[in-house]
N, C-alpha and C. Protein backbone atom coordinates (compact mmCIF):
# COMPACT_ATOMS: atom_id res chain seq x y z
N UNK A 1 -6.91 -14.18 -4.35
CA UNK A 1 -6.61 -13.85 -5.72
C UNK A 1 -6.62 -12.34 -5.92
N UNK A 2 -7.05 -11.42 -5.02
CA UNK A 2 -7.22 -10.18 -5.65
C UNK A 2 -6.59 -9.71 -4.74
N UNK A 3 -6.23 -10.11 -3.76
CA UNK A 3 -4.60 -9.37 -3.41
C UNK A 3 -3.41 -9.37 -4.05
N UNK A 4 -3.64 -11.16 -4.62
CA UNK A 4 -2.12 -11.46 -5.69
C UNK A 4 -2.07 -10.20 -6.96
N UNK A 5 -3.41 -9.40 -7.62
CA UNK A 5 -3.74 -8.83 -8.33
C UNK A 5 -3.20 -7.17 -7.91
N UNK A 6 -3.70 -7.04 -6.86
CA UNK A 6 -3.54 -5.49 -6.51
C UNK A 6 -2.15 -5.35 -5.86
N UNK A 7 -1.19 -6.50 -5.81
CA UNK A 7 0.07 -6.58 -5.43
C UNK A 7 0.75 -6.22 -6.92
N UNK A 8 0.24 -7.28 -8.15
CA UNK A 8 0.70 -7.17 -9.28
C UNK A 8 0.38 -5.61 -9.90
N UNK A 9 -0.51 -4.83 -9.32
CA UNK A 9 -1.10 -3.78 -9.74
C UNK A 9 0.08 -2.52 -9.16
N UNK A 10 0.16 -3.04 -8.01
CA UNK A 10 1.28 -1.94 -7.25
C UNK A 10 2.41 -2.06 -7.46
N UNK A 11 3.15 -3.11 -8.27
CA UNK A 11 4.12 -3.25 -8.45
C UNK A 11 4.07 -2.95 -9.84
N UNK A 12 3.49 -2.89 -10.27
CA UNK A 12 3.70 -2.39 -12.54
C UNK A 12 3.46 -0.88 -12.17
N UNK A 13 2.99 -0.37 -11.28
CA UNK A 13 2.85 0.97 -10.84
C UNK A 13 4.59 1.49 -10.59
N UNK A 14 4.88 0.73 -9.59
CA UNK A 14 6.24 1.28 -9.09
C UNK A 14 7.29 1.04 -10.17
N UNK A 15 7.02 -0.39 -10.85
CA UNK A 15 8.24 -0.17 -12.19
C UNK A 15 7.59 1.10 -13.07
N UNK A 16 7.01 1.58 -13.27
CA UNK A 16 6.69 2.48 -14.36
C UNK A 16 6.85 4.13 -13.48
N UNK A 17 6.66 4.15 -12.38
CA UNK A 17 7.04 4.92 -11.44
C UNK A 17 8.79 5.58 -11.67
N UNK A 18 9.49 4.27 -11.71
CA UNK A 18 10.71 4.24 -12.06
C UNK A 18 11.22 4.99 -12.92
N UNK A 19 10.85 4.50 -14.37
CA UNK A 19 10.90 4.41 -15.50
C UNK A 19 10.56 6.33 -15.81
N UNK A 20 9.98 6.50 -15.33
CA UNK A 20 9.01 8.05 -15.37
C UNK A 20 10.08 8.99 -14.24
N UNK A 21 10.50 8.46 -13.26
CA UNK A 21 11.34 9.51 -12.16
C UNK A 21 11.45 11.04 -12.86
N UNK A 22 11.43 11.66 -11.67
CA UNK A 22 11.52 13.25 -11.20
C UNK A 22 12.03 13.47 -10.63
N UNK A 23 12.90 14.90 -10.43
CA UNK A 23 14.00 15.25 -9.49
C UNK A 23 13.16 15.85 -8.44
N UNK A 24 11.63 16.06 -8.00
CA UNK A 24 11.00 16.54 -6.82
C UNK A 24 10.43 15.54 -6.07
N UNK A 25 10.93 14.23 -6.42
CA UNK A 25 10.15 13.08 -5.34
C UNK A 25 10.50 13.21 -3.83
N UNK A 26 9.61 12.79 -2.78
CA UNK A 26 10.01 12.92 -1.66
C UNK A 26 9.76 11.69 -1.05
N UNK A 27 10.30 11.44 0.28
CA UNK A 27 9.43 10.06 1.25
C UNK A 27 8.24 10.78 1.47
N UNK A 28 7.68 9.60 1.66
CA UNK A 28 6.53 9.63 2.11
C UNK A 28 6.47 8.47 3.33
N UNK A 29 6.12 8.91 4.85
CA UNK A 29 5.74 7.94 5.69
C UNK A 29 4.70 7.95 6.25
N UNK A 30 4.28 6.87 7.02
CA UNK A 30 2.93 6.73 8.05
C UNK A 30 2.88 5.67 8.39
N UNK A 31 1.49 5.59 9.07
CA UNK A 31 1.02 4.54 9.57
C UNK A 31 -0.21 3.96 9.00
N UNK A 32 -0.32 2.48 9.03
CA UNK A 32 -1.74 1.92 8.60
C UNK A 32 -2.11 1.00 9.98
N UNK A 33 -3.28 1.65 10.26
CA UNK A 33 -4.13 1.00 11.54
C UNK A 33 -5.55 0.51 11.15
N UNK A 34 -5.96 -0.69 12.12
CA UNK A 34 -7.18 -1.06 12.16
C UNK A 34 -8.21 -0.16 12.71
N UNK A 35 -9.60 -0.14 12.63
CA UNK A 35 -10.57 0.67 12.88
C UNK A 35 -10.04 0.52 15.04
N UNK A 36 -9.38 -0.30 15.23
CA UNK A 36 -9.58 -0.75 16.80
C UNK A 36 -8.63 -0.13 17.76
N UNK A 37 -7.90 0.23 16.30
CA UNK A 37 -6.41 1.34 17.19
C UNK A 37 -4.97 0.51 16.42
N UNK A 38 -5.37 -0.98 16.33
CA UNK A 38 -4.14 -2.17 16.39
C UNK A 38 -4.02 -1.63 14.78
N UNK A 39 -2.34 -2.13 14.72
CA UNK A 39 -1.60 -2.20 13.73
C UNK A 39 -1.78 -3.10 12.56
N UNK A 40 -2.00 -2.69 11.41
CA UNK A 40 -2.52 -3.34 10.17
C UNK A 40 -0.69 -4.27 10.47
N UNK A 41 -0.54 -5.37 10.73
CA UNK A 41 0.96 -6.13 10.65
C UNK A 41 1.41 -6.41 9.65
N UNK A 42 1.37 -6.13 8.29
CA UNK A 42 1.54 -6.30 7.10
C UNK A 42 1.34 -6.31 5.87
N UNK A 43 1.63 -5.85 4.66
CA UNK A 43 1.28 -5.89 3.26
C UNK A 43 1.82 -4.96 2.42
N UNK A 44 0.74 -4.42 1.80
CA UNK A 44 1.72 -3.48 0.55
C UNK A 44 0.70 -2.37 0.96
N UNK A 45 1.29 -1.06 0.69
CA UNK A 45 0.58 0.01 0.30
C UNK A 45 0.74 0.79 -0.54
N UNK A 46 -0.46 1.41 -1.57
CA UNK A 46 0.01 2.00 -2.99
C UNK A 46 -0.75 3.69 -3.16
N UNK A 47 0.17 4.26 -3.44
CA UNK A 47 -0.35 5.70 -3.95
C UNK A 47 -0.31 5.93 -5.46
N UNK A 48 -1.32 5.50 -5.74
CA UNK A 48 -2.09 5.76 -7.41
C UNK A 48 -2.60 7.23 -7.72
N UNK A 49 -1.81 7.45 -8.75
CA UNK A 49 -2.18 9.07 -9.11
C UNK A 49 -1.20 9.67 -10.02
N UNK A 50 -2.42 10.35 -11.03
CA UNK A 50 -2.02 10.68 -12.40
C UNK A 50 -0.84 9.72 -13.28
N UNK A 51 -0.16 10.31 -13.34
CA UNK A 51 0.72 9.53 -14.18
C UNK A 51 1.78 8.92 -13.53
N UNK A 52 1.79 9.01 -11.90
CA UNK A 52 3.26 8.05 -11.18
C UNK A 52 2.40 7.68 -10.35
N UNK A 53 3.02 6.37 -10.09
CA UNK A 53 2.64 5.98 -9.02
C UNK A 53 3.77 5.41 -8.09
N UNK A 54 3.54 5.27 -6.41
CA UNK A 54 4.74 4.11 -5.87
C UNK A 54 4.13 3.52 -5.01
N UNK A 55 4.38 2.47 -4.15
CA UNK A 55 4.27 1.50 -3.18
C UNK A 55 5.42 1.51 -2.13
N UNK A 56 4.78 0.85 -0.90
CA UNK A 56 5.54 0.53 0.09
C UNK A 56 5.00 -0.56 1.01
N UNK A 57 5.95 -1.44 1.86
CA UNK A 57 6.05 -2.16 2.44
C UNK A 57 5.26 -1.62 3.52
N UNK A 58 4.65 -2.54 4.51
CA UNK A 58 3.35 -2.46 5.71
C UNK A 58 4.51 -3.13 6.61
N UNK A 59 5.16 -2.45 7.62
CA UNK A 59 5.35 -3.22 8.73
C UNK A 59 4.94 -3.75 9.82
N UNK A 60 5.57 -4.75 10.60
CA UNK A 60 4.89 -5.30 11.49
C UNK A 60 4.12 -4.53 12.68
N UNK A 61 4.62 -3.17 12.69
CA UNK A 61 3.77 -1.84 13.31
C UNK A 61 3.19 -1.01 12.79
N UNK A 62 2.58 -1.55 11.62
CA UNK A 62 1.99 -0.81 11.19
C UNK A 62 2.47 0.35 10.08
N UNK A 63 3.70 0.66 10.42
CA UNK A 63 4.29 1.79 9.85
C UNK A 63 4.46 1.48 8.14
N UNK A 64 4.81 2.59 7.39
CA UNK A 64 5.35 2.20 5.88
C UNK A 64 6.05 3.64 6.01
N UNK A 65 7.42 3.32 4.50
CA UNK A 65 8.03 4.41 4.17
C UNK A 65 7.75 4.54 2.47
N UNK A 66 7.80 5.06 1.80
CA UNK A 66 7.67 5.05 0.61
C UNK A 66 8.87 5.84 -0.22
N UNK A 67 9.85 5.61 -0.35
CA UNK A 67 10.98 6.61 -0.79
C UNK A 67 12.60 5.64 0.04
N UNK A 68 13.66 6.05 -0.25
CA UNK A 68 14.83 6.03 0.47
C UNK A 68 15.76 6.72 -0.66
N UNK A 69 16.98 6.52 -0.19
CA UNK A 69 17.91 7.34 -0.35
C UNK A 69 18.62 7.32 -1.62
N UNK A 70 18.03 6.14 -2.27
CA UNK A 70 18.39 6.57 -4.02
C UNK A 70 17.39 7.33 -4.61
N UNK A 71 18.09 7.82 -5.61
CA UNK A 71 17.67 9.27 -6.45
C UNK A 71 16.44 8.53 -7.12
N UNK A 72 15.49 10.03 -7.08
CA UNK A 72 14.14 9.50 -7.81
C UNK A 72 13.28 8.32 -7.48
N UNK A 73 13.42 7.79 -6.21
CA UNK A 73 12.40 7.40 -5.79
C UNK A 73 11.41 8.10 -4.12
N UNK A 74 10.27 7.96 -4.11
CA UNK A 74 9.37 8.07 -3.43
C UNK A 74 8.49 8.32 -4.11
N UNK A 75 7.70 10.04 -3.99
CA UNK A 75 6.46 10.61 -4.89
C UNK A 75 6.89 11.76 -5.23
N UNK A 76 5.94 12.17 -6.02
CA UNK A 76 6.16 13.85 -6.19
C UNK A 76 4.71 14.23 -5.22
N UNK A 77 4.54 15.34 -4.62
CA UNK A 77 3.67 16.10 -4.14
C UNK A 77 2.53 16.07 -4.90
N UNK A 78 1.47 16.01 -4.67
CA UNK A 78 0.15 15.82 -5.05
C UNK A 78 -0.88 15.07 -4.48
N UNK A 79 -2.09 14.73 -5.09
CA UNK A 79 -3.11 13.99 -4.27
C UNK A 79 -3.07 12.78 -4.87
N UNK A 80 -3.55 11.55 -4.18
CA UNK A 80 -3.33 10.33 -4.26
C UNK A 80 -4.56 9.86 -3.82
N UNK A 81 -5.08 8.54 -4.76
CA UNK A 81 -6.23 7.43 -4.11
C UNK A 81 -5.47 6.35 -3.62
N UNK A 82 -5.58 6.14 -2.65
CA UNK A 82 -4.60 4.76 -1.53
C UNK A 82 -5.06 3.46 -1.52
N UNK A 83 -4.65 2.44 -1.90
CA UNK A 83 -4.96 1.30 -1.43
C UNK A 83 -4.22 0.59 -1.04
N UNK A 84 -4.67 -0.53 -0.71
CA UNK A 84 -3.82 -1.40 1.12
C UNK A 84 -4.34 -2.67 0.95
N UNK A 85 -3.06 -3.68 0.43
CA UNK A 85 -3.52 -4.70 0.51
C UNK A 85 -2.71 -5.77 1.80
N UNK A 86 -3.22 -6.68 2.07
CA UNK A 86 -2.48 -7.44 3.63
C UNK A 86 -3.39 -8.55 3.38
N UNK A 87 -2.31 -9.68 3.50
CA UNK A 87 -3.45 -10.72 3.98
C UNK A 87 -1.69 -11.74 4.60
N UNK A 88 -2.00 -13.10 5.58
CA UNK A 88 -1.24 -13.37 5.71
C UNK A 88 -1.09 -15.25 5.47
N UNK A 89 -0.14 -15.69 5.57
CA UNK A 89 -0.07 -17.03 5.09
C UNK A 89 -0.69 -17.33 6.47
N UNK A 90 -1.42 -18.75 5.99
CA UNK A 90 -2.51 -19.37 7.11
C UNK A 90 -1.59 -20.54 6.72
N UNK A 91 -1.66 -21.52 8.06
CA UNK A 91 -0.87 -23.16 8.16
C UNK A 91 -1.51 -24.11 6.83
N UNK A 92 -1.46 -24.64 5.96
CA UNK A 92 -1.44 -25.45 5.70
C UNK A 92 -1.88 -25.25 3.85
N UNK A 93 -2.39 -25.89 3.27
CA UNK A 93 -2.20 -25.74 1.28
C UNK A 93 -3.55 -26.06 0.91
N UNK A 94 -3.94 -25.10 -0.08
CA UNK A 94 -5.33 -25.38 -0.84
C UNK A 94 -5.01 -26.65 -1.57
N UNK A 95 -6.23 -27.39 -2.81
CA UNK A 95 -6.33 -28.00 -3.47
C UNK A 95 -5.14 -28.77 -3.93
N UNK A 96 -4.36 -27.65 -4.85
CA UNK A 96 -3.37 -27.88 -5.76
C UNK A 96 -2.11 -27.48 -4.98
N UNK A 97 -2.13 -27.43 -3.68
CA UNK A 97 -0.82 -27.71 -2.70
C UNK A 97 0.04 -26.29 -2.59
N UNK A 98 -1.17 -25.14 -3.15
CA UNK A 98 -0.82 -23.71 -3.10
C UNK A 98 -1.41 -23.38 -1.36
N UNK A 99 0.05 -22.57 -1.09
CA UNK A 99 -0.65 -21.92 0.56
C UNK A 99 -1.59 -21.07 0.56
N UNK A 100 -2.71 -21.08 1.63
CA UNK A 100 -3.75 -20.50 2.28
C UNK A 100 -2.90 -19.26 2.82
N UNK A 101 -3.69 -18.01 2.12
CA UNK A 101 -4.01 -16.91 2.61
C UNK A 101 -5.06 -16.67 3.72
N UNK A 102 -4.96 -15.70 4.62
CA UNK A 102 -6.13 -14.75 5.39
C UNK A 102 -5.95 -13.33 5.01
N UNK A 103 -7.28 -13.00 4.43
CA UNK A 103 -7.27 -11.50 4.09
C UNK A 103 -7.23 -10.86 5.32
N UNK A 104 -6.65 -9.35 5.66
CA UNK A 104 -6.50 -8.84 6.86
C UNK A 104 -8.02 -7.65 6.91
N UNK A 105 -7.46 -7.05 5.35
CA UNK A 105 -8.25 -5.84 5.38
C UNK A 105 -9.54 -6.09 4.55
N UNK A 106 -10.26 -5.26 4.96
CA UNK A 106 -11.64 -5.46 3.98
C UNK A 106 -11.58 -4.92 2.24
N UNK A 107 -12.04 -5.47 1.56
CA UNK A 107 -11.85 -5.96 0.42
C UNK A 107 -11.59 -4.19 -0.43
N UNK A 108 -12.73 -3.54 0.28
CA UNK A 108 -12.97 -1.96 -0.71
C UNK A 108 -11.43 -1.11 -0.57
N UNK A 109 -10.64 -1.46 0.45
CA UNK A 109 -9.24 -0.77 0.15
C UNK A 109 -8.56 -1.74 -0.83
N UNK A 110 -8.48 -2.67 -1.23
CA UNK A 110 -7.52 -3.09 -2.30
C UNK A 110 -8.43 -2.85 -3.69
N UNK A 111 -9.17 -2.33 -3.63
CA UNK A 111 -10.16 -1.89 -4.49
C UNK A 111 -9.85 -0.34 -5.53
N UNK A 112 -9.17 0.56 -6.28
CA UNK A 112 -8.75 1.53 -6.88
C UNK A 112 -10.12 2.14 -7.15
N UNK A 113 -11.28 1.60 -7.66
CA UNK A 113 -12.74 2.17 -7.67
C UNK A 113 -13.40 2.55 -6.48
N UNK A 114 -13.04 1.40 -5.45
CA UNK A 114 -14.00 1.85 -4.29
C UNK A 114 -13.24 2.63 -2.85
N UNK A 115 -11.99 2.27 -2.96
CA UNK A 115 -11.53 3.03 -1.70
C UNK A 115 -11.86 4.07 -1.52
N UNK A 116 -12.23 4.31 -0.26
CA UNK A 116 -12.38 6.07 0.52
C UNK A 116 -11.12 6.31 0.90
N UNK A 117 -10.00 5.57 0.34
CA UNK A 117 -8.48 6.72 1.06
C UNK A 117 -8.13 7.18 0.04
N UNK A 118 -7.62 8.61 0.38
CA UNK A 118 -7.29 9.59 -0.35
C UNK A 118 -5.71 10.29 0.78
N UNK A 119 -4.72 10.49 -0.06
CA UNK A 119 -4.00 11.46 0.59
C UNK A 119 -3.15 12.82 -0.51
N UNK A 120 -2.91 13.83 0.25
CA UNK A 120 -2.33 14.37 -0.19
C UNK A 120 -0.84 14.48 0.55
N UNK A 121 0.18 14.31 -0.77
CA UNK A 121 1.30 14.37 -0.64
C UNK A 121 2.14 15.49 -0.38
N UNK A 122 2.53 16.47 0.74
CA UNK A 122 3.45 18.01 0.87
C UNK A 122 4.91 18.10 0.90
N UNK A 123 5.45 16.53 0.92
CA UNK A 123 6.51 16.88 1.29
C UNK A 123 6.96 15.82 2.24
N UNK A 124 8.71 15.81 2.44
CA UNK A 124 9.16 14.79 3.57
C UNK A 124 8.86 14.91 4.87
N UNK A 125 8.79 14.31 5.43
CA UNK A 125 8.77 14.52 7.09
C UNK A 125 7.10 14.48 7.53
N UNK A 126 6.17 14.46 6.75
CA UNK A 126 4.77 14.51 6.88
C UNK A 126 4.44 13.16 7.23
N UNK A 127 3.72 12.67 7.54
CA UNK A 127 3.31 11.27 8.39
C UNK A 127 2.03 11.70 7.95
N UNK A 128 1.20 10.38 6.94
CA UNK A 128 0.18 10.24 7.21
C UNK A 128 -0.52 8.89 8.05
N UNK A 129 -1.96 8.90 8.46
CA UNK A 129 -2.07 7.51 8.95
C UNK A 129 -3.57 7.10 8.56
N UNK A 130 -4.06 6.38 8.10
CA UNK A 130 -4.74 5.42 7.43
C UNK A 130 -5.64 4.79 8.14
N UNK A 131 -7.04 4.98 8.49
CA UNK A 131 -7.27 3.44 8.95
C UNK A 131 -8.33 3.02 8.50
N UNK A 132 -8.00 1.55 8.41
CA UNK A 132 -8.78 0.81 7.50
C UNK A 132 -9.80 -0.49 8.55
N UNK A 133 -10.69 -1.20 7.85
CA UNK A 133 -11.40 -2.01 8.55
C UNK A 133 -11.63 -3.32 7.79
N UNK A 134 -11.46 -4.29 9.42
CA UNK A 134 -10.77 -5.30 9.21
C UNK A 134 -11.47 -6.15 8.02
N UNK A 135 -11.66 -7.29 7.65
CA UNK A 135 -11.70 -8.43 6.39
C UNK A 135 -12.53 -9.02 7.07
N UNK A 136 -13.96 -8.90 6.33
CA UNK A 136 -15.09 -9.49 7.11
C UNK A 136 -15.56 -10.76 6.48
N UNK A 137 -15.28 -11.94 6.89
CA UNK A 137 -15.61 -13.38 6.97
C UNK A 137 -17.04 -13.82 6.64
């Protein structure tokens, strides 16, 4: 439930992100890794800060881009609190015949109060990388 939340959170971010555009946004890329070296394989990732925010897709390597080639999207330059949400469909349906999630990451990055990620944004071509620890059972 509080991934479905911080998904809904990153996404009212990026429509309002939209809605707000600037002619100095840039990509933003990187990587999100486990404490073990291995590749976070999926989810969302969000850069919350001041008044814009955006999100991006977690690929299966780990990687994310945040920006492409239509106007006014990515970020503008500045500092950012990060959060990272991932969890993945597990075989088979809860109760009411809704699919089973597995959280990937530990709970304090999908968290906007408690995360320790922070980045600052300079510009295209900068790669940051992230790592987070895993979803403890």
């Amino acid at each position: 439930m509080k991934n479905k939340i911080c998904i809904f959170v990153c996404v009212e971010f990026l429509f309002f992100g939209f809605i707000i555009g600037c002619g100095d946004n840039v990509n933003q890329s990187g990587r999100v890794i486990f404490d073990d070296g291995s590749p976070v394989p999926c989810g969302t990732i969000c850069f919350l800060g001041g008044k814009y925010q955006a999100s991006g897709e977690i690929q299966s390597d780990g990687k994310f881009t945040i920006g492409s080639t239509r106007t006014n999207n990515g970020l503008l330059p500045g500092s950012y609190k990060v959060i990272i949400a991932s969890s993945q469909k597990v075989i088979g349906t809860g109760d009411e015949g809704q699919p089973l999630f597995e959280e990937l990451v530990d709970g304090k990055f999908t968290d906007p109060e408690k995360t320790p990620l922070t980045a600052i944004v300079q510009g295209n071509n900068y790669s940051l990388e992230f790592k987070v620890e895993k979803f403890k059972k």
